[in-house]
Protein backbone atom coordinates (compact mmCIF):
# COMPACT_ATOMS: atom_id res chain seq x y z
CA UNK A 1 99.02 134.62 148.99
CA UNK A 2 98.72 133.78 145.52
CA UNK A 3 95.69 131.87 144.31
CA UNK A 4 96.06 130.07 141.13
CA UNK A 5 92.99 129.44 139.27
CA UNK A 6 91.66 126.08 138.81
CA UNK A 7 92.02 124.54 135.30
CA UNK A 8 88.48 124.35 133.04
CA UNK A 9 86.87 120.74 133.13
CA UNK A 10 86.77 119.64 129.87
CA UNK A 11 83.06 118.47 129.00
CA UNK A 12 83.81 115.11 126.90
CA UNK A 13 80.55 113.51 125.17
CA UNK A 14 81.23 109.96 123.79
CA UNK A 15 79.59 108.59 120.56
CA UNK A 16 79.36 105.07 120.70
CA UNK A 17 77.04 102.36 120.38
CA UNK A 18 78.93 99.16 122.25
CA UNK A 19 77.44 99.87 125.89
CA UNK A 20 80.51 97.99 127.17
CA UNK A 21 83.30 99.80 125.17
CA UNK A 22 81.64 103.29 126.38
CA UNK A 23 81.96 102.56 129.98
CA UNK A 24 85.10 101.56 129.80
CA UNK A 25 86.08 104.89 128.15
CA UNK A 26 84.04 106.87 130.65
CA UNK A 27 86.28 105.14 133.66
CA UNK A 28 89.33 105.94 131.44
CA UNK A 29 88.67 109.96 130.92
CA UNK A 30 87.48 110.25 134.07
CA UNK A 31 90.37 109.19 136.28
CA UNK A 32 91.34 112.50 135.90
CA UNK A 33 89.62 115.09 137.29
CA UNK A 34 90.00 117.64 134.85
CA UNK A 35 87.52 115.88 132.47
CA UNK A 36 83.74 115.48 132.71
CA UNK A 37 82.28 112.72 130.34
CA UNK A 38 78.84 114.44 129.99
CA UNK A 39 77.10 111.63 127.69
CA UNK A 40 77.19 108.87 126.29
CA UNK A 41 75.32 108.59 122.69
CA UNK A 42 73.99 105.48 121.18
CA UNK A 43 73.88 106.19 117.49
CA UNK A 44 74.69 109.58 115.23
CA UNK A 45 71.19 111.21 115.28
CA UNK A 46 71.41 111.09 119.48
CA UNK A 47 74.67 112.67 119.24
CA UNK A 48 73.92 115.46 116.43
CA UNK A 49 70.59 116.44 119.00
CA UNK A 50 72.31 116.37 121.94
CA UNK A 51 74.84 118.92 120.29
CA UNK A 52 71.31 121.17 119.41
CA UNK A 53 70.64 121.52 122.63
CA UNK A 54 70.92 124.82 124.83
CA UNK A 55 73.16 125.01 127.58
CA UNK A 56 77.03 124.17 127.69
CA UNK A 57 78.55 122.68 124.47
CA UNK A 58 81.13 120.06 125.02
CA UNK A 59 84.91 120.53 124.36
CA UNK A 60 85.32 117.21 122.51
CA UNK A 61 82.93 114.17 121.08
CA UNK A 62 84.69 111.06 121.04
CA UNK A 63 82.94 109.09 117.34
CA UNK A 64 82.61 106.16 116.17
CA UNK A 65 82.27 105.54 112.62
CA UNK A 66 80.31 101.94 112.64
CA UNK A 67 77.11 103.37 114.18
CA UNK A 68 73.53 102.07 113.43
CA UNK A 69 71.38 104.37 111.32
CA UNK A 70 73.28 107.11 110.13
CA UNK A 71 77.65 106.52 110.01
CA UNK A 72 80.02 108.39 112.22
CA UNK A 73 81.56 109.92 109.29
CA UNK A 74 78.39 111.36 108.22
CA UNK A 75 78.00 112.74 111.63
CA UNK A 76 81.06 114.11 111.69
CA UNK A 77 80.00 116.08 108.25
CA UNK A 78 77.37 117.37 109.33
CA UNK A 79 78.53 118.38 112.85
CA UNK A 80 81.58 120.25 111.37
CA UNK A 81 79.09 122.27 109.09
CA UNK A 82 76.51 123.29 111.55
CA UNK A 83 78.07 122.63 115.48
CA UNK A 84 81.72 122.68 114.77
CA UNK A 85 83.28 121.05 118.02
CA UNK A 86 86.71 119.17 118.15
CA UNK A 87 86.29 115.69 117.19
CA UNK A 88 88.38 112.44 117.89
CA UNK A 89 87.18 109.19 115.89
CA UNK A 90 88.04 106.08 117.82
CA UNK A 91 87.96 103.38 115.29
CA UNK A 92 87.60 99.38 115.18
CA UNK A 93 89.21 97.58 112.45
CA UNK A 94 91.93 99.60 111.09
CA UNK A 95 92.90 97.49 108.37
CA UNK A 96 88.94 97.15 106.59
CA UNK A 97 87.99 100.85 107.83
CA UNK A 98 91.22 102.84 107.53
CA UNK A 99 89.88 104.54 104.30
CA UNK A 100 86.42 105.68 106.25
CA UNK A 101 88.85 106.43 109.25
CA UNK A 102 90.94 108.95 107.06
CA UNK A 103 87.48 110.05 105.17
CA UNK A 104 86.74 111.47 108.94
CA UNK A 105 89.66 113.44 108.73
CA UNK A 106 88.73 114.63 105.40
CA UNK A 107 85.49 115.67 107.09
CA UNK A 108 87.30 117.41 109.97
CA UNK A 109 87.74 114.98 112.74
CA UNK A 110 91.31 116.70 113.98
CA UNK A 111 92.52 112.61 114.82
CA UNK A 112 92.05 109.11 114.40
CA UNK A 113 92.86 106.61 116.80
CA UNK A 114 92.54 102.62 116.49
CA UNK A 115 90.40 101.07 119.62
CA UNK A 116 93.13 98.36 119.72
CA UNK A 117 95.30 101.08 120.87
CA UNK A 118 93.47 101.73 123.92
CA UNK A 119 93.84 99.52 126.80
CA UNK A 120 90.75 100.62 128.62
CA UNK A 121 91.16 97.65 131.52
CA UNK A 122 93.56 99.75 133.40
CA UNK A 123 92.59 103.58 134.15
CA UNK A 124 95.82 104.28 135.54
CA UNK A 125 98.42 102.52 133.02
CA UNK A 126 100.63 104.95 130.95
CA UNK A 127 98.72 104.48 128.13
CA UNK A 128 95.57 105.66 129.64
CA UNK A 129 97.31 108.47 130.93
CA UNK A 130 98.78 109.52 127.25
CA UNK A 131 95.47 108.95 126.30
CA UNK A 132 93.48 111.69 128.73
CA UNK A 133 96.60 113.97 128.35
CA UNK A 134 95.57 114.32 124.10
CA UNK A 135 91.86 114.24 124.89
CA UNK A 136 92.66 117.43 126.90
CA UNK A 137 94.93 118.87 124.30
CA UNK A 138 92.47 118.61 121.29
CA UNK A 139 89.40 119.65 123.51
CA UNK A 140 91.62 122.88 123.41
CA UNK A 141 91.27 123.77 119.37
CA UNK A 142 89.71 125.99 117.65
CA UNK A 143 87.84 124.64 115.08
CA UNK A 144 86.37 125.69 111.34
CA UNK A 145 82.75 125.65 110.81
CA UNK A 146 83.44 124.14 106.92
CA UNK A 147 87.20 122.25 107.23
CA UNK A 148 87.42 122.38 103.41
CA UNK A 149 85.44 125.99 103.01
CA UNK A 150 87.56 127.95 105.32
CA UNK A 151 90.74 126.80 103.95
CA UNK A 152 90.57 129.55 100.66
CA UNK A 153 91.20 132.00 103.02
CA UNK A 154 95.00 133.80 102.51
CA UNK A 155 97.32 136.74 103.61
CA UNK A 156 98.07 138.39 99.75
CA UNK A 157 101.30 137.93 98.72
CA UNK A 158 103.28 139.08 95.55
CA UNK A 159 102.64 136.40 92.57
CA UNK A 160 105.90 137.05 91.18
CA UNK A 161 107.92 135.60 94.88
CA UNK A 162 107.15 132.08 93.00
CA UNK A 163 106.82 132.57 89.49
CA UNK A 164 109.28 131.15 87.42
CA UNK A 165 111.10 130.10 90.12
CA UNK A 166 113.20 127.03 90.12
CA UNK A 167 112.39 124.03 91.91
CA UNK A 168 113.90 120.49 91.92
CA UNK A 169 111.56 119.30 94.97
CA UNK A 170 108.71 120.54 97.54
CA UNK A 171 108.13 119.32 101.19
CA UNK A 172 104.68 119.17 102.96
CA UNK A 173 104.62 119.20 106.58
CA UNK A 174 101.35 118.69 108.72
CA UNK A 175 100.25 117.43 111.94
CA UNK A 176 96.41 118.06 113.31
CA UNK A 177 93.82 118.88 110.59
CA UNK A 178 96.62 118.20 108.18
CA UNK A 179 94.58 115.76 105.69
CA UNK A 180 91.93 118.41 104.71
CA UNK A 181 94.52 120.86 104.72
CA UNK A 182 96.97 118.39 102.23
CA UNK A 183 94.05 118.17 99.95
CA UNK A 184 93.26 121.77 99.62
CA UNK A 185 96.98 122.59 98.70
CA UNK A 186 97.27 119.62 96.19
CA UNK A 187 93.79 119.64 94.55
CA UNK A 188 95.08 122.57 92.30
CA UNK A 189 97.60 120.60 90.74
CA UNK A 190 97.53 119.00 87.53
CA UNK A 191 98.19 114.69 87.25
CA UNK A 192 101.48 116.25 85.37
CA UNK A 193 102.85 118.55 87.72
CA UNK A 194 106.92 117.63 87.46
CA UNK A 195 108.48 118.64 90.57
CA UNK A 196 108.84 115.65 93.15
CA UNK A 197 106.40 116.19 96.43
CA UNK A 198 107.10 114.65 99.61
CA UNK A 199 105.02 114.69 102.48
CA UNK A 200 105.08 114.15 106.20
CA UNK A 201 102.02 113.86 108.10
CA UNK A 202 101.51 113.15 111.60
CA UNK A 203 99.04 110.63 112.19
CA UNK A 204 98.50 107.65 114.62
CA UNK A 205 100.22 104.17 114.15
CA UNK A 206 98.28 101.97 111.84
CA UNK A 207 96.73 105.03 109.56
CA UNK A 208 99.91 105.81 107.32
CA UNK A 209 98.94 103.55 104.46
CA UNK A 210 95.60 104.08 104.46
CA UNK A 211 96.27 108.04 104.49
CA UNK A 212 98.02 107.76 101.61
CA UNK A 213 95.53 106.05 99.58
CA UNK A 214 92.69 108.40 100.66
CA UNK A 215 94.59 111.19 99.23
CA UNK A 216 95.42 109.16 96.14
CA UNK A 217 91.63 108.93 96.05
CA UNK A 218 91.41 112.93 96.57
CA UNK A 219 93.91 114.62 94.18
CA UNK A 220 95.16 114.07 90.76
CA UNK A 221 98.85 113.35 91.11
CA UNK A 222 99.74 109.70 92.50
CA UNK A 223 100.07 109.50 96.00
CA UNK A 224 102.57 106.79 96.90
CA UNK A 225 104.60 105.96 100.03
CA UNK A 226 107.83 106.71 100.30
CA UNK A 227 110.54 103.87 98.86
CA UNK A 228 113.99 103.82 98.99
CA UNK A 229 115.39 105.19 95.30
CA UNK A 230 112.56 106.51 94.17
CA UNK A 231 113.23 109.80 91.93
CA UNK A 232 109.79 110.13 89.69
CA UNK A 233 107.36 113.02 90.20
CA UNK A 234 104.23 112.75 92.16
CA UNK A 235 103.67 113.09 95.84
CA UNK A 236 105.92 110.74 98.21
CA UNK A 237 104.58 110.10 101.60
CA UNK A 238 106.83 109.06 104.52
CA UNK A 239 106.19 105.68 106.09
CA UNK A 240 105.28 105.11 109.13
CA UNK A 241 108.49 104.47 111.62
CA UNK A 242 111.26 105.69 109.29
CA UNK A 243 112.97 108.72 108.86
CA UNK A 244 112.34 110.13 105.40
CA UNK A 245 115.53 112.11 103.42
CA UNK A 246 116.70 113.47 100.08
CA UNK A 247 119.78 112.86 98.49
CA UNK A 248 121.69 115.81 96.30
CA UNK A 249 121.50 113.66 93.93
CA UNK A 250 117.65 113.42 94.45
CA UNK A 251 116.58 110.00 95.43
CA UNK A 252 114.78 109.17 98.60
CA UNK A 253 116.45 107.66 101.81
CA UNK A 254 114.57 105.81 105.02
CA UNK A 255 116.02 105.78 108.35
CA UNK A 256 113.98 103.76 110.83
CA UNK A 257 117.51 103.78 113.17
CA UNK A 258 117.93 107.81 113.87
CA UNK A 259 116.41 109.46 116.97
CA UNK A 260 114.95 112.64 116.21
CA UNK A 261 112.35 113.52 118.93
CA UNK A 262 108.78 112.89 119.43
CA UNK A 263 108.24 112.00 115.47
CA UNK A 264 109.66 109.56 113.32
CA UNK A 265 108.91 110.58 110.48
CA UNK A 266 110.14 114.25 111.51
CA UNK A 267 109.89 117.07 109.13
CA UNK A 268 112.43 118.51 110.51
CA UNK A 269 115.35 115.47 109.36
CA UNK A 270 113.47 115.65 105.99
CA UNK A 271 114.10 119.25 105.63
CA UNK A 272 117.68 119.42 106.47
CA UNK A 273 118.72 116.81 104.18
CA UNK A 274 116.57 119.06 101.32
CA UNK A 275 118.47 122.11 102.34
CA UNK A 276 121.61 120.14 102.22
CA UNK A 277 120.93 118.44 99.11
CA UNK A 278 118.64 121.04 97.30
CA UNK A 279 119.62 123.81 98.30
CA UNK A 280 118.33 126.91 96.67
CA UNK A 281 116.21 124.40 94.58
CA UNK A 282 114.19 123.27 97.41
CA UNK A 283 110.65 124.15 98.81
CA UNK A 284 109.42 124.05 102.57
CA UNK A 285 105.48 124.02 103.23
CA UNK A 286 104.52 123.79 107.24
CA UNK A 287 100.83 123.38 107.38
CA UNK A 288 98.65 123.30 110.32
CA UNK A 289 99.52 121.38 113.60
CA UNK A 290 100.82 121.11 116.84
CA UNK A 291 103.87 121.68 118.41
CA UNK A 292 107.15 122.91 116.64
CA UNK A 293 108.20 120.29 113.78
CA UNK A 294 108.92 121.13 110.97
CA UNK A 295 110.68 124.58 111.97
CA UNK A 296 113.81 124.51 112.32
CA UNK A 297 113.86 122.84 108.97
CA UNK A 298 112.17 125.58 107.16
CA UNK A 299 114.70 127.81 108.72
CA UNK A 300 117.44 125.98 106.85
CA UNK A 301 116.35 125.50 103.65
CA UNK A 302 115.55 129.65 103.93
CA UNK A 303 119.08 130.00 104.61
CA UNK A 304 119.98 127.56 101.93
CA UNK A 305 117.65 130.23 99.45
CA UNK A 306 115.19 127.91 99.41
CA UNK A 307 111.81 128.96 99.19
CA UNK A 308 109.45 128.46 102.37
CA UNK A 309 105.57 128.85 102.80
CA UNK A 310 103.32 128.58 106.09
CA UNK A 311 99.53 128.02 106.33
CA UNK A 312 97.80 131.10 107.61
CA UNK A 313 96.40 131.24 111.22
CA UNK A 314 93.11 131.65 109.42
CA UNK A 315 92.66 128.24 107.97
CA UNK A 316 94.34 126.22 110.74
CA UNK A 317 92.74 123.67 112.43
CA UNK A 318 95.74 124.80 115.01
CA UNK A 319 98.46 126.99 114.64
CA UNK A 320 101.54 125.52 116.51
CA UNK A 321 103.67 124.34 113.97
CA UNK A 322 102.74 127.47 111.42
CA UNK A 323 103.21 130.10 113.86
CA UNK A 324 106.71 128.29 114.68
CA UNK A 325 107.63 128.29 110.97
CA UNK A 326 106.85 131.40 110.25
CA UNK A 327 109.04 132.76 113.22
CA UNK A 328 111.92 130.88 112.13
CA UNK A 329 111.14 133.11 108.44
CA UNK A 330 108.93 131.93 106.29
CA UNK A 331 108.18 133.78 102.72
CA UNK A 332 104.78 133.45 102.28
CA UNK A 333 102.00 132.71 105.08
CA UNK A 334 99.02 131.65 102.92
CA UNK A 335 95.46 129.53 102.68
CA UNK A 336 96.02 126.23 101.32
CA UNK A 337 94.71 126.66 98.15
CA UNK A 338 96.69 129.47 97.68
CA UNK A 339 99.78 127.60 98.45
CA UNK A 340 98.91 125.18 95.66
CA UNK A 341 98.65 128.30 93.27
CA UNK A 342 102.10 129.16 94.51
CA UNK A 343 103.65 125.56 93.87
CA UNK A 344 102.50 125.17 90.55
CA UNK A 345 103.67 128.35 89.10
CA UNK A 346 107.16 126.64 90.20
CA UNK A 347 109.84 125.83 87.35
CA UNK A 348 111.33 122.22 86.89
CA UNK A 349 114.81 121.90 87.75
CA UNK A 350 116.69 118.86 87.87
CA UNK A 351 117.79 117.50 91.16
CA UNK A 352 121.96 118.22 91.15
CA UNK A 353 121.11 121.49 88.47
């Protein structure tokens, strides 16, 4: 007989300081077996000291971010420097906190998710099940001690595989831990910088706008969302819902009516219409993240003699989607702020050149 090992509990502790809204999320994570809520904190300075203590650390923290005393983004600052742990921020009012919300990325909280997303009335709905299934799946990463400190880290690569090269546009791909990662490879370039850059970013529904503005805030190029047309430098990030794709003729296309998986926006339909359309001209950067996207697209726009870069194991909040771009061939596997020494050393060229 073969015995099978049982799976790990995963030890959740919850942050929050609505009495109600925590015991609803305790019933929720808790239908399933396989996780252990082992707290429930009131306020920030509870949850930082219950995270001092000896004995077991927990896999995950659930945070809030409107918290008396001290905010859950501060928390999540501090944690992240001193107790790294994987953190998800459940947050209340998307629309007047979505900047603080993506701020907690920026800090290192691996996701946000809106409370209005969670039905926590019924333990067993399919929701609630999606729900327990990503708990468990982010309890799982590795985590940096400083999300911003740990990302100059790099694999040394010849200067001369980018310099002078041509360019006429540059993809950024990114899932979990992507925001922090998205600033470190952008911060290094100038308000100036003339090549088009167009981003997709996994993130939950509700966040996409208010992603894009936080990394206006971060960076000196404009951060925009994607539009239909558009052709003018700066970074371009795909909408939520739609599909985002390059013309040869280098204007930007959204497709909120193709299929393409589990994302939409997919990096991989954005990169096959750059390797169609740009050809050796185009750029492929798969930062860190889960599961596979983003891929097969860099494989393309390799084969196209495009040039492709992957975030190094080092620096990733999680390695999924590097590890599968760099198997499918890419160039350079780098540190983030490496990869932005990379992209600017890139050459202008004119989409159609």
């Amino acid at each position: 007989m073969t015995l099978v090992a049982a799976p790990e509990v995963r030890r959740v502790l919850i942050c929050e300081d609505s009495q109600t809204y925590a015991a609803g999320l305790s019933r929720v994570l808790e239908r399933d077996p396989e996780i252990h809520v082992v707290g429930v904190c009131t306020s920030a300075e509870e949850t930082l000291a219950r995270l001092q203590r000896p004995g077991a650390k927990p896999h995950l923290v659930t945070m809030d971010l409107e918290l008396p005393g001290m905010s859950g983004g501060d928390a999540i600052e501090q944690i992240m420097s001193v107790q790294p742990v994987p953190i998800l921020v459940l947050a209340g009012g998307v629309r007047s906190g979505s900047e603080r919300a993506l701020a907690s990325l920026g800090a290192g909280a691996l996701e946000v998710l809106a409370k209005d997303t969670l039905d926590l009335r019924d333990p067993g709905s399919d929701g609630a099940r999606a729900f327990r299934k990503r708990v468990k799946l982010l309890s799982r990463i590795r985590v940096l001690h400083h999300p911003r400190g740990g990302l100059n880290r790099h694999r040394q690569a010849p200067v001369n595989v980018t310099a002078g090269r041509g360019a006429s546009v540059i993809v950024l791909c990114a899932s979990a831990g992507g925001p922090q990662a998205l600033a470190a490879v952008l911060s290094g370039i100038p308000a100036g910088f003339p090549i088009p850059i167009l981003v997709v970013q996994h993130i939950a529904k509700g966040f996409t706008a208010g992603f894009a503005k936080w990394l206006d805030d971060q960076v000196a190029l404009p951060v925009r969302l994607a539009r239909p047309g558009a052709t003018a430098a700066g970074v371009w990030v795909a909408p939520e819902g739609a599909h985002l794709l390059l013309t040869a003729a280098g204007r930007l296309v959204l497709d909120d009516q193709r299929d393409a998986g589990p994302h939409r926006p997919s990096a991989d339909v954005l990169l096959h219409s750059v390797a169609a359309g740009a050809g050796a001209h185009g750029v492929a950067v798969v930062l860190t993240g889960m599961g596979r996207d983003g891929a097969l697209g860099l494989g393309e726009v390799r084969r196209a003699g495009g040039l492709t870069l992957a975030q190094d194991e080092a620096s990733c909040a999680v390695f999924g989607m590097p590890r599968a771009a760099a198997e499918r061939g890419a160039e350079l596997i780098l540190g983030p702020s490496r990869i932005g020494e990379r992209l600017r050393a890139l050459r202008h060229v004119a989409a159609g050149a």
